[in-house]
C-alpha atoms as a PDB file:
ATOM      1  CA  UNK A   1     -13.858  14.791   2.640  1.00  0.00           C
ATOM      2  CA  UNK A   2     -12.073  17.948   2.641  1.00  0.00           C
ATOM      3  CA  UNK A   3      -9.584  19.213   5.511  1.00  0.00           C
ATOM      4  CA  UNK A   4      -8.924  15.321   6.246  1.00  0.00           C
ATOM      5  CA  UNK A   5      -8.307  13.883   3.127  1.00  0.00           C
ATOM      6  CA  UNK A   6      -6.274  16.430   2.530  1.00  0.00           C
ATOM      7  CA  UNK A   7      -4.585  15.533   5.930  1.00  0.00           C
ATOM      8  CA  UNK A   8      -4.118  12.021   4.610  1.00  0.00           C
ATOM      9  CA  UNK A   9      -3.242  12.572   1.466  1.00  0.00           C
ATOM     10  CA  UNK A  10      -0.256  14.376   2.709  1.00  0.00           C
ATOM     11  CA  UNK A  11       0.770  12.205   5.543  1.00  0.00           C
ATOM     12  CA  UNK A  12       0.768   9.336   2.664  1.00  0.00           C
ATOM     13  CA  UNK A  13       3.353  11.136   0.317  1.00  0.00           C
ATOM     14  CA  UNK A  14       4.943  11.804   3.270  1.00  0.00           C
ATOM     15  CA  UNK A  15       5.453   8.204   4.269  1.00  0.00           C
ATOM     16  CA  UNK A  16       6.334   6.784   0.915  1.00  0.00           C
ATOM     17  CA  UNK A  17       8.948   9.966   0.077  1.00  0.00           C
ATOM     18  CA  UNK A  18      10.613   8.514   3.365  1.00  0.00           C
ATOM     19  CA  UNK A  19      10.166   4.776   2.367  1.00  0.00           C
ATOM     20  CA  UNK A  20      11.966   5.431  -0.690  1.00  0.00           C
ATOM     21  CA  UNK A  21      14.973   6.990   1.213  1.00  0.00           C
ATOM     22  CA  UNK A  22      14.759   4.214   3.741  1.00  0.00           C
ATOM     23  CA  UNK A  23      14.023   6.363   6.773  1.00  0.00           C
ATOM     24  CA  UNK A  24      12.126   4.191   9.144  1.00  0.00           C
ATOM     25  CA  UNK A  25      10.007   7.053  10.888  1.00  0.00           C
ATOM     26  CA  UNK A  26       7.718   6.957   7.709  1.00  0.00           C
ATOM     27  CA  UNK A  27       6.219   4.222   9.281  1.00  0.00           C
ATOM     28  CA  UNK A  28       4.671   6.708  11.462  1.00  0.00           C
ATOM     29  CA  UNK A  29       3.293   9.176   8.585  1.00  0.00           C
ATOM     30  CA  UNK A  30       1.716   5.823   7.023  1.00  0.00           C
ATOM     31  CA  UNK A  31       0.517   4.965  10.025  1.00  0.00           C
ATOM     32  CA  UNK A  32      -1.668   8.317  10.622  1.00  0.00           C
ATOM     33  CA  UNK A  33      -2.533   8.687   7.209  1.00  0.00           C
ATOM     34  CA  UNK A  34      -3.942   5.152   7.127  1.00  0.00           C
ATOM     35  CA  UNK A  35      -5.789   6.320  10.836  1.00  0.00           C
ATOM     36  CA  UNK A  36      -7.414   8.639   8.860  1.00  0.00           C
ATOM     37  CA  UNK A  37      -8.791   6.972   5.470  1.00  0.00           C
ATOM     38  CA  UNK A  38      -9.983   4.609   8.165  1.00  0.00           C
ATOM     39  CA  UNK A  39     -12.614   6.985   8.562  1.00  0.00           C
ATOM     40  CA  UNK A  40     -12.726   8.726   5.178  1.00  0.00           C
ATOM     41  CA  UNK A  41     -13.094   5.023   3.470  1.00  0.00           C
ATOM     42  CA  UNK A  42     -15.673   4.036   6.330  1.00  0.00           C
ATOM     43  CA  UNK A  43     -18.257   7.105   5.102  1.00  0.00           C
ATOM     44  CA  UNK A  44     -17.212   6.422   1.377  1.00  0.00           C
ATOM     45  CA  UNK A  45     -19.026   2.815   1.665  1.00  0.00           C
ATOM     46  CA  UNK A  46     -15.736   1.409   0.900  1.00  0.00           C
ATOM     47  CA  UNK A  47     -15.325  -1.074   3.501  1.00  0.00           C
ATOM     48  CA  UNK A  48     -12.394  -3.472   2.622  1.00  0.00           C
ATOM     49  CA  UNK A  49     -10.330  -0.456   1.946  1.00  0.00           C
ATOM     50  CA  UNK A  50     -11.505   0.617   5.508  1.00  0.00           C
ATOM     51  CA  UNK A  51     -10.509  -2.456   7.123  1.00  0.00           C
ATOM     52  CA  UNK A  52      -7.292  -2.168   4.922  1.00  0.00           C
ATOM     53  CA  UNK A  53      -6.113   0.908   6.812  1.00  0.00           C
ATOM     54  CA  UNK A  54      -6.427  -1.318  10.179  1.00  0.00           C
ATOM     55  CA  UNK A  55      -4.009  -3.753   8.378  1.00  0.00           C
ATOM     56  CA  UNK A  56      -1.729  -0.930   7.469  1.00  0.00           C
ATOM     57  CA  UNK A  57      -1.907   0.424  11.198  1.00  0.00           C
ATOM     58  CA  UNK A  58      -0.799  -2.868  12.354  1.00  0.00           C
ATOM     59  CA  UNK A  59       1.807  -3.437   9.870  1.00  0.00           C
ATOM     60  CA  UNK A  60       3.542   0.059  10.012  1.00  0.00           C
ATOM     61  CA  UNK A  61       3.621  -0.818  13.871  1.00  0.00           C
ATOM     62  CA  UNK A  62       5.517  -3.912  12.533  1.00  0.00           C
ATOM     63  CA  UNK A  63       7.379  -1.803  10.321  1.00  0.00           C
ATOM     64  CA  UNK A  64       8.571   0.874  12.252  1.00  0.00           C
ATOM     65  CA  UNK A  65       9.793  -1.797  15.159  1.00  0.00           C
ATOM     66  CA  UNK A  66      11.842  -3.833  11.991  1.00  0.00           C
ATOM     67  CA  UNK A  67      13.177  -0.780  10.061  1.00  0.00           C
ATOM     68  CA  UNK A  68      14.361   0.606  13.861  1.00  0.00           C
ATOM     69  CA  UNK A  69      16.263  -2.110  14.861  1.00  0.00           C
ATOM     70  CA  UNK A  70      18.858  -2.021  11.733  1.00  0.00           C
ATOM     71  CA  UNK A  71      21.677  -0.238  11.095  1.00  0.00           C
ATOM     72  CA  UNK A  72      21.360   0.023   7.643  1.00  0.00           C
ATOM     73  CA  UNK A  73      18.449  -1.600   4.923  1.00  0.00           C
ATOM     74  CA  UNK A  74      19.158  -4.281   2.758  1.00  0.00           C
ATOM     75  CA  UNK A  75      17.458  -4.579  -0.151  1.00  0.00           C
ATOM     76  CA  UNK A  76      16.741  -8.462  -1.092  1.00  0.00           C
ATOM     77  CA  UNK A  77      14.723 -10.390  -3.361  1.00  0.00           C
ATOM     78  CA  UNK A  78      12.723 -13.025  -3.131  1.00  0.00           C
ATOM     79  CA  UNK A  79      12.724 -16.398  -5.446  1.00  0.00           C
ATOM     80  CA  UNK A  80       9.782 -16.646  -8.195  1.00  0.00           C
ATOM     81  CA  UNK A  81       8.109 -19.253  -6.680  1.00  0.00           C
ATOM     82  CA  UNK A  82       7.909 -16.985  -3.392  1.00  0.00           C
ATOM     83  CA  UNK A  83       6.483 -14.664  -5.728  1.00  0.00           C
ATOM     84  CA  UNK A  84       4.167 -17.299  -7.294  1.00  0.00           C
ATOM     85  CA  UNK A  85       3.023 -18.830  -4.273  1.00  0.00           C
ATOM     86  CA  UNK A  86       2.130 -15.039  -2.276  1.00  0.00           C
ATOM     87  CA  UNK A  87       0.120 -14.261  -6.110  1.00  0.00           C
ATOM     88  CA  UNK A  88      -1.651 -17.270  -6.326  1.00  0.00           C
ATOM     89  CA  UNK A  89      -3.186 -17.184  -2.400  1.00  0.00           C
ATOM     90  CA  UNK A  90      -3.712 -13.305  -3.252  1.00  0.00           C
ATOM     91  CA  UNK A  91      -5.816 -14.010  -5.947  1.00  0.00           C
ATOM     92  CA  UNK A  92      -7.775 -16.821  -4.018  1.00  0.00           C
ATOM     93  CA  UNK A  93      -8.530 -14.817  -0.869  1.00  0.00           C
ATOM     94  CA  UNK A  94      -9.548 -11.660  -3.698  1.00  0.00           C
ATOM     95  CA  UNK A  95     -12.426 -13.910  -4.574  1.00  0.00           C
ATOM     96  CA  UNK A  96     -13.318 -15.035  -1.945  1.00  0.00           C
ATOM     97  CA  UNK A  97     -13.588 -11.516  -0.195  1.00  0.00           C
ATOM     98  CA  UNK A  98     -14.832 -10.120  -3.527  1.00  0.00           C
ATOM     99  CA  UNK A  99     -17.481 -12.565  -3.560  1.00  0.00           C
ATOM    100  CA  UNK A 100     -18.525 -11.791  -0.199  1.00  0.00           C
ATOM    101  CA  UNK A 101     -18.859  -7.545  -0.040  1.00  0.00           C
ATOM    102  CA  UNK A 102     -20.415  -8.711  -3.794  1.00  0.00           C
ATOM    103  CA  UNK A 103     -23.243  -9.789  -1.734  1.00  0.00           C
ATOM    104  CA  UNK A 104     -23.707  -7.031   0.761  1.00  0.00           C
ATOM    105  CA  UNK A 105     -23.700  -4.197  -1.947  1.00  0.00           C
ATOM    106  CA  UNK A 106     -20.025  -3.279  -1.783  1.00  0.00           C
ATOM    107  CA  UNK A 107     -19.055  -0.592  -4.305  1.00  0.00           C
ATOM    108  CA  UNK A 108     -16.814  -2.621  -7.051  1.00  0.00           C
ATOM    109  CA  UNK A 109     -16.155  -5.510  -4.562  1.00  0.00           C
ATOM    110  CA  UNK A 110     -13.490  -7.649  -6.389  1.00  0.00           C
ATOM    111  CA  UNK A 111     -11.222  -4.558  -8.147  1.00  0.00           C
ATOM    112  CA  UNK A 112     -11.930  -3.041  -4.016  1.00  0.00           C
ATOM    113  CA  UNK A 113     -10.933  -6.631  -2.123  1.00  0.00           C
ATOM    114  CA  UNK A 114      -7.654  -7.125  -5.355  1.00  0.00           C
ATOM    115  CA  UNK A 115      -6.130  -3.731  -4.778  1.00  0.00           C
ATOM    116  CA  UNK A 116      -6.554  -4.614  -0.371  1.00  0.00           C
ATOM    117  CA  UNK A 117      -5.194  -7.776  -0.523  1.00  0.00           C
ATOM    118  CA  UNK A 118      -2.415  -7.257  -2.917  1.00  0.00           C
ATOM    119  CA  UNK A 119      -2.024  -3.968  -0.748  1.00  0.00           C
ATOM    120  CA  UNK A 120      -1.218  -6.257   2.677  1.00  0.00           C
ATOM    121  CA  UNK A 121       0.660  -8.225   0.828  1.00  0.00           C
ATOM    122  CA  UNK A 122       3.072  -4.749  -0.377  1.00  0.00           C
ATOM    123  CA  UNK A 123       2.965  -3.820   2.764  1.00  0.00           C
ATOM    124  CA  UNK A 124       4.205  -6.964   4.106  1.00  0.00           C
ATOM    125  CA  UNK A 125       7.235  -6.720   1.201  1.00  0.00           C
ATOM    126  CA  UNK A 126       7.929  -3.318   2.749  1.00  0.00           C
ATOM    127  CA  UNK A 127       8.078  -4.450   5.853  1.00  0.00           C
ATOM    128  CA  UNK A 128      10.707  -6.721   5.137  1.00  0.00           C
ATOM    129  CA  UNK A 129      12.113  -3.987   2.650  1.00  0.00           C
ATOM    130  CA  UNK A 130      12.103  -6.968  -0.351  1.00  0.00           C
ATOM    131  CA  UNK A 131      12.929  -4.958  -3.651  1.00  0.00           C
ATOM    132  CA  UNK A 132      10.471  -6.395  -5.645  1.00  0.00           C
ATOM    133  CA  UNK A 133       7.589  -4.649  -3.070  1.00  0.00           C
ATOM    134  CA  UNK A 134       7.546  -1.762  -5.800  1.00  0.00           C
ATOM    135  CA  UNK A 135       6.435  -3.924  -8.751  1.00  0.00           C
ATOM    136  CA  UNK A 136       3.514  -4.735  -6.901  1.00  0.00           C
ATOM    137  CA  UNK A 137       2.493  -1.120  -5.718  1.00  0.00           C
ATOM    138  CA  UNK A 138       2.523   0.027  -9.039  1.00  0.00           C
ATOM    139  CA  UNK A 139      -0.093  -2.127 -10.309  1.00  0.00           C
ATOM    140  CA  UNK A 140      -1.989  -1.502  -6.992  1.00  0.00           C
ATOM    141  CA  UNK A 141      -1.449   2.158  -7.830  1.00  0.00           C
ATOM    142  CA  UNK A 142      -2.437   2.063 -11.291  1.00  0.00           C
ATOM    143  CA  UNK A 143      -6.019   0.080 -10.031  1.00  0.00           C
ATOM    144  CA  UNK A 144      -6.243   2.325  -6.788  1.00  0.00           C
ATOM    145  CA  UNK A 145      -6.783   5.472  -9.375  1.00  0.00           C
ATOM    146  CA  UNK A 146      -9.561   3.386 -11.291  1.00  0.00           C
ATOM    147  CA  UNK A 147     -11.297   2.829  -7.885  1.00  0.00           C
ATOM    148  CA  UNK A 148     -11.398   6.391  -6.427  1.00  0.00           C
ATOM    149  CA  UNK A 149     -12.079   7.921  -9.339  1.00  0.00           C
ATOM    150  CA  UNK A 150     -15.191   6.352  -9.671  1.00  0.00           C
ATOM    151  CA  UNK A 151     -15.922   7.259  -6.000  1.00  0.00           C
ATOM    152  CA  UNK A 152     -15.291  10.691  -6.611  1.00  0.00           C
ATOM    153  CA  UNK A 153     -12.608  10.887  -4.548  1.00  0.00           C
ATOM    154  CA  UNK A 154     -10.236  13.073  -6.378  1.00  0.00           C
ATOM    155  CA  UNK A 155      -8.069  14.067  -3.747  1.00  0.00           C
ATOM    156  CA  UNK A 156      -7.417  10.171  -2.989  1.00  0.00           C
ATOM    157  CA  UNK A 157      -6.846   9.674  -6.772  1.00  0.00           C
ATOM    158  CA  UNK A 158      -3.797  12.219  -6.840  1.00  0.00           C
ATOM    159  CA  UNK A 159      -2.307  10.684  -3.874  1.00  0.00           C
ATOM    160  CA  UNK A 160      -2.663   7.382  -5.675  1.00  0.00           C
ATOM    161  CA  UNK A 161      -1.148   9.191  -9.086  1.00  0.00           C
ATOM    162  CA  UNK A 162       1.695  10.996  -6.939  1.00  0.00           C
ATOM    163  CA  UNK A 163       2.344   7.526  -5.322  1.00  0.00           C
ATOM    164  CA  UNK A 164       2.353   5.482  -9.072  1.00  0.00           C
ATOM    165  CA  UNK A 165       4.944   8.158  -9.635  1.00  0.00           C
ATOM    166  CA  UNK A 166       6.807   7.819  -6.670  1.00  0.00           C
ATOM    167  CA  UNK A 167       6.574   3.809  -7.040  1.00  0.00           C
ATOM    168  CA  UNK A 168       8.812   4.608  -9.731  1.00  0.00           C
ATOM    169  CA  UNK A 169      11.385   6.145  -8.086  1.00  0.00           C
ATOM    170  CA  UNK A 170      11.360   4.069  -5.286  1.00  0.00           C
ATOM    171  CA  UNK A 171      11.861   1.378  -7.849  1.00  0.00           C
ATOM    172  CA  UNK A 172      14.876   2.633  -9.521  1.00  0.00           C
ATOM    173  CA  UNK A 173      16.429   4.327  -6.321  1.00  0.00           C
ATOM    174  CA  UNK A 174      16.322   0.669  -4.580  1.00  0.00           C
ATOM    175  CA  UNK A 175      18.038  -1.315  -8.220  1.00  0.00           C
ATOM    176  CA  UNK A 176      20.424   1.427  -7.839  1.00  0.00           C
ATOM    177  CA  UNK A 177      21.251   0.786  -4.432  1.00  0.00           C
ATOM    178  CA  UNK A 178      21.003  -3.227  -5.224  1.00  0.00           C
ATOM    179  CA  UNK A 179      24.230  -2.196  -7.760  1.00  0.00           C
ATOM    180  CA  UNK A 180      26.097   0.003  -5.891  1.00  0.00           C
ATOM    181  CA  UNK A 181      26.126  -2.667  -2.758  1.00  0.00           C
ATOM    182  CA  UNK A 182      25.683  -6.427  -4.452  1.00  0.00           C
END
């Protein structure tokens, strides 16, 4: 993909860099850089992740307008059975969408419709800022490197390495912040 990937790539460190130091314009980095992999996923045959990016369009919009309107962002939790109930209806809507794109020739259909709709559903924690949204996007991370790699696209696969990393980070930045104001 080149020049654009590239683009993307850097918009998307960009946006999580800010996420971690709650700074709500990197809704609008996310929101490019998902513009973009809209196309770069489209020509990659990778079409959950390219109707993904539409879902992260429409949630940084979300985003952006809830992060905006506070003064300062909280950082709470959410019960286990929240947690339980959001995994469970992730993994039933993964099979049924894997099940589906298995059928029209998708490239890895149920690791590609997993990492999307556990992806909407980070996205969502985001939104909200919930602290445990980082647990989450390092498992998607860790599976998002599997799945580019084996579409050769290597400049994708460091984003999603940089972005494992920085899942980290955002991770213990945010626990520290949960201590330092209970």
């Amino acid at each position: 993909m080149g020049y654009l990937e590239l683009i993307g790539v850097v918009f998307g460190f960009l946006y999580l860099i800010l996420i971690i130091y709650k700074k709500p314009v990197a809704w609008f980095f996310g929101i490019i850089s998902a513009a973009l992999y809209c196309f770069i996923f489209f020509t990659s045959n990778l079409f959950f992740q390219t109707y993904l990016q539409v879902f992260y369009i429409v949630l940084g919009l979300y985003g952006w307008w809830n992060w905006g309107k506070k003064d300062k962002i909280q950082h709470p939790s959410w019960r286990l059975k929240s947690h339980l109930i959001g995994i469970f209806c992730c993994g039933a809507i993964t099979i049924i969408i894997g099940a589906e794109f298995n059928r029209e020739g998708q490239v890895l259909p149920y690791l590609d419709a997993l990492i999307s709709v556990f992806s909407v559903f980070a996205t969502y924690l985001t939104t909200k800022a919930i602290y445990e949204n980082w647990y989450y996007w390092i498992i998607v991370n860790l599976l998002s490197i599997i799945l580019f790699h084996s579409q050769q696209l290597y400049l994708t696969e460091l984003l999603f390495m940089g972005n494992l990393i920085l899942s980290f980070h955002g991770l213990f930045r945010w626990r520290k912040a949960r201590l330092l104001n209970p």
